[in-house]
Every structure is written in structure tokens, then in C-alpha cells.
C-alpha atoms as a PDB file:
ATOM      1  CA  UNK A   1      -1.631  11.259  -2.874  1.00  0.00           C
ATOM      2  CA  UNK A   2       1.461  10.364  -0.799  1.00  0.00           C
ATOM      3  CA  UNK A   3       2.339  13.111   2.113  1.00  0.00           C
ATOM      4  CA  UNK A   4       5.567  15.069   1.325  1.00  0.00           C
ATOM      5  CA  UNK A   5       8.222  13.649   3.989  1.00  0.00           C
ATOM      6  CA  UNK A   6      11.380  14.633   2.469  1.00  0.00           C
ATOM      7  CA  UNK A   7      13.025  18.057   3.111  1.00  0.00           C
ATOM      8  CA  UNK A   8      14.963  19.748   0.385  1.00  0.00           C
ATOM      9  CA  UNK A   9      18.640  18.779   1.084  1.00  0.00           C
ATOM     10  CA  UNK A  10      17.181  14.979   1.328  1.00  0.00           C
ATOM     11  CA  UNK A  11      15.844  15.505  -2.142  1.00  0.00           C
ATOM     12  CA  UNK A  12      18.919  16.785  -3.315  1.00  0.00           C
ATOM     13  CA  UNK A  13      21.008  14.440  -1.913  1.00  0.00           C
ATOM     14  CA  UNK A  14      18.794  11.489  -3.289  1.00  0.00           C
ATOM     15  CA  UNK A  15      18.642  13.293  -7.315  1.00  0.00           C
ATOM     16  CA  UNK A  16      21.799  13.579  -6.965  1.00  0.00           C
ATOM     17  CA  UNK A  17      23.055  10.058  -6.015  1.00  0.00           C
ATOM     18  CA  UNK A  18      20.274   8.025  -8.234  1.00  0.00           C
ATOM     19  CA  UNK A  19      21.432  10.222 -10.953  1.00  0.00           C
ATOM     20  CA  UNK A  20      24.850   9.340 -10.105  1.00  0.00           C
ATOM     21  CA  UNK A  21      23.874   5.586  -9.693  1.00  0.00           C
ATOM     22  CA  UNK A  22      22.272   5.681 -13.164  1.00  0.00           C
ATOM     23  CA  UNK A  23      24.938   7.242 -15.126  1.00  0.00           C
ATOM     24  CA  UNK A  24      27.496   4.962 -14.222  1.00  0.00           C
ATOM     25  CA  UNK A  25      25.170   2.178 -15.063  1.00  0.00           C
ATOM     26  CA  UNK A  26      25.069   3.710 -18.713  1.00  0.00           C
ATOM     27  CA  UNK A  27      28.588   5.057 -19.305  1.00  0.00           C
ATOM     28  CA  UNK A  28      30.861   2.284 -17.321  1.00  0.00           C
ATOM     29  CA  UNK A  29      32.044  -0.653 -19.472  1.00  0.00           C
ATOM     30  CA  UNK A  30      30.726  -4.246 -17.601  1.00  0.00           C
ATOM     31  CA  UNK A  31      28.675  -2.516 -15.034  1.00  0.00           C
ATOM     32  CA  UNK A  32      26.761  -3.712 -12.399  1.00  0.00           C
ATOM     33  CA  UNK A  33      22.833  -4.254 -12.753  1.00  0.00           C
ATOM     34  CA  UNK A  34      23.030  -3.188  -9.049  1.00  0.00           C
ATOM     35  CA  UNK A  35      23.861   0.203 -10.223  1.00  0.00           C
ATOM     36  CA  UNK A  36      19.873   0.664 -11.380  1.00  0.00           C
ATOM     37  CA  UNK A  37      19.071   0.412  -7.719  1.00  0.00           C
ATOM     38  CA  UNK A  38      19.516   4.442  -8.436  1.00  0.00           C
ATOM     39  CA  UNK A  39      16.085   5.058  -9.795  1.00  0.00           C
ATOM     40  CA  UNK A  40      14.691   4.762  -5.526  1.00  0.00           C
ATOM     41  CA  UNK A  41      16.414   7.576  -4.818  1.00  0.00           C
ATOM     42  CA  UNK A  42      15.677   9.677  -7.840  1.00  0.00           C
ATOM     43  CA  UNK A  43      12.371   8.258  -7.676  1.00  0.00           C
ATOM     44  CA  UNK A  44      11.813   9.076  -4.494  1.00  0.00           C
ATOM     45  CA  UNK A  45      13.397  12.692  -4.554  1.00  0.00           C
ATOM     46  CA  UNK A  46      10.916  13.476  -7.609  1.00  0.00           C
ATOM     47  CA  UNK A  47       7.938  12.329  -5.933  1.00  0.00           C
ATOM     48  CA  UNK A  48       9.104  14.125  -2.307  1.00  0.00           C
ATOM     49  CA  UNK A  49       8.530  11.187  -0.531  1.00  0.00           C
ATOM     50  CA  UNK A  50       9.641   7.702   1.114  1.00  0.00           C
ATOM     51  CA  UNK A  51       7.608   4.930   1.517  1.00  0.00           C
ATOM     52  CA  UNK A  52      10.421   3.941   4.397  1.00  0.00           C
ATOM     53  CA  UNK A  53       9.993   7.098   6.010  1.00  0.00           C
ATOM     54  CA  UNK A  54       6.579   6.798   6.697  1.00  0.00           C
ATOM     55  CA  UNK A  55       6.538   3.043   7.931  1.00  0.00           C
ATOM     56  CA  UNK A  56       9.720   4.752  10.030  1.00  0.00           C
ATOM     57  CA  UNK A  57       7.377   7.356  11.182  1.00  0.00           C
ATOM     58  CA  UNK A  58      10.547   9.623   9.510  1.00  0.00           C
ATOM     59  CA  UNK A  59      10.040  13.122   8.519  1.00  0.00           C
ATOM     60  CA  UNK A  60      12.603  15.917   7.070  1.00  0.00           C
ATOM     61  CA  UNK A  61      10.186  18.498   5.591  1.00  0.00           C
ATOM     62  CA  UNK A  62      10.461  21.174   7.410  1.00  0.00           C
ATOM     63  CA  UNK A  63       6.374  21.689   7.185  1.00  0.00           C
ATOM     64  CA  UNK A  64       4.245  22.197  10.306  1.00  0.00           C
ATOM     65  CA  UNK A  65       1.433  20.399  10.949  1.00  0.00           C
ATOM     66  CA  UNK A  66      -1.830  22.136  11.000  1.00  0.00           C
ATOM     67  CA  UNK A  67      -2.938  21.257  14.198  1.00  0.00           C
ATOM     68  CA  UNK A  68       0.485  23.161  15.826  1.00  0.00           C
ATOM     69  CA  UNK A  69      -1.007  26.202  14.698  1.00  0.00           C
END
């Protein structure tokens, strides 16, 4: 299971721009195939975390670790 590294105003910020991302892909005329580069973020805001976090040793979940306790 992947460890949670995104904090809740990441994840919003990321559903709400893949969403974004993916409904202009569907509703504008011509539109870019670059525009389904929105399912990372939404992907990644469903599933709580970032592979690119955790090779940038990034974390925004507010969680402590156990062993601060």
C-alpha cells in the first residue's frame, strides 16, 4: 500500500485541477490531448499520494510519525 503523503488542501487542489483538466478535454471544441495529463492529479488526490513526493522525500499530511510519540 502506498504511504499517504498528501495533506488535504493538496488533495483538493489536485481534484480540483485534474477535474478541471479533464472537463475541458471533453467539453472544448479541438482540444488538446495534453489536457488528459489531468487524470495525475485526480489520480493522485484519490489515492492520497505522489509517487514524486516520495522520491522528493515531500510530505504535506499533517500525520505524525509514530516514533515522535
Amino acid at each position: 500500500m502506498l504511504k499517504k503523503n498528501i495533506g488535504n488542501l493538496d488533495r483538493i487542489i489536485r481534484f480540483v485541477v485534474g477535474a478541471a483538466l479533464l472537463i475541458a478535454y471533453f467539453v472544448m471544441d479541438n482540444a488538446s490531448p495534453w489536457l488528459l495529463i489531468g487524470i495525475i492529479p485526480l489520480a493522485t488526490s484519490l489515492m492520497s499520494s505522489c509517487p514524486a513526493y516520495t522520491l522528493l522525500g515531500l510530505n504535506t499530511c499533517p500525520m505524525k510519525d509514530k516514533s515522535e510519540s
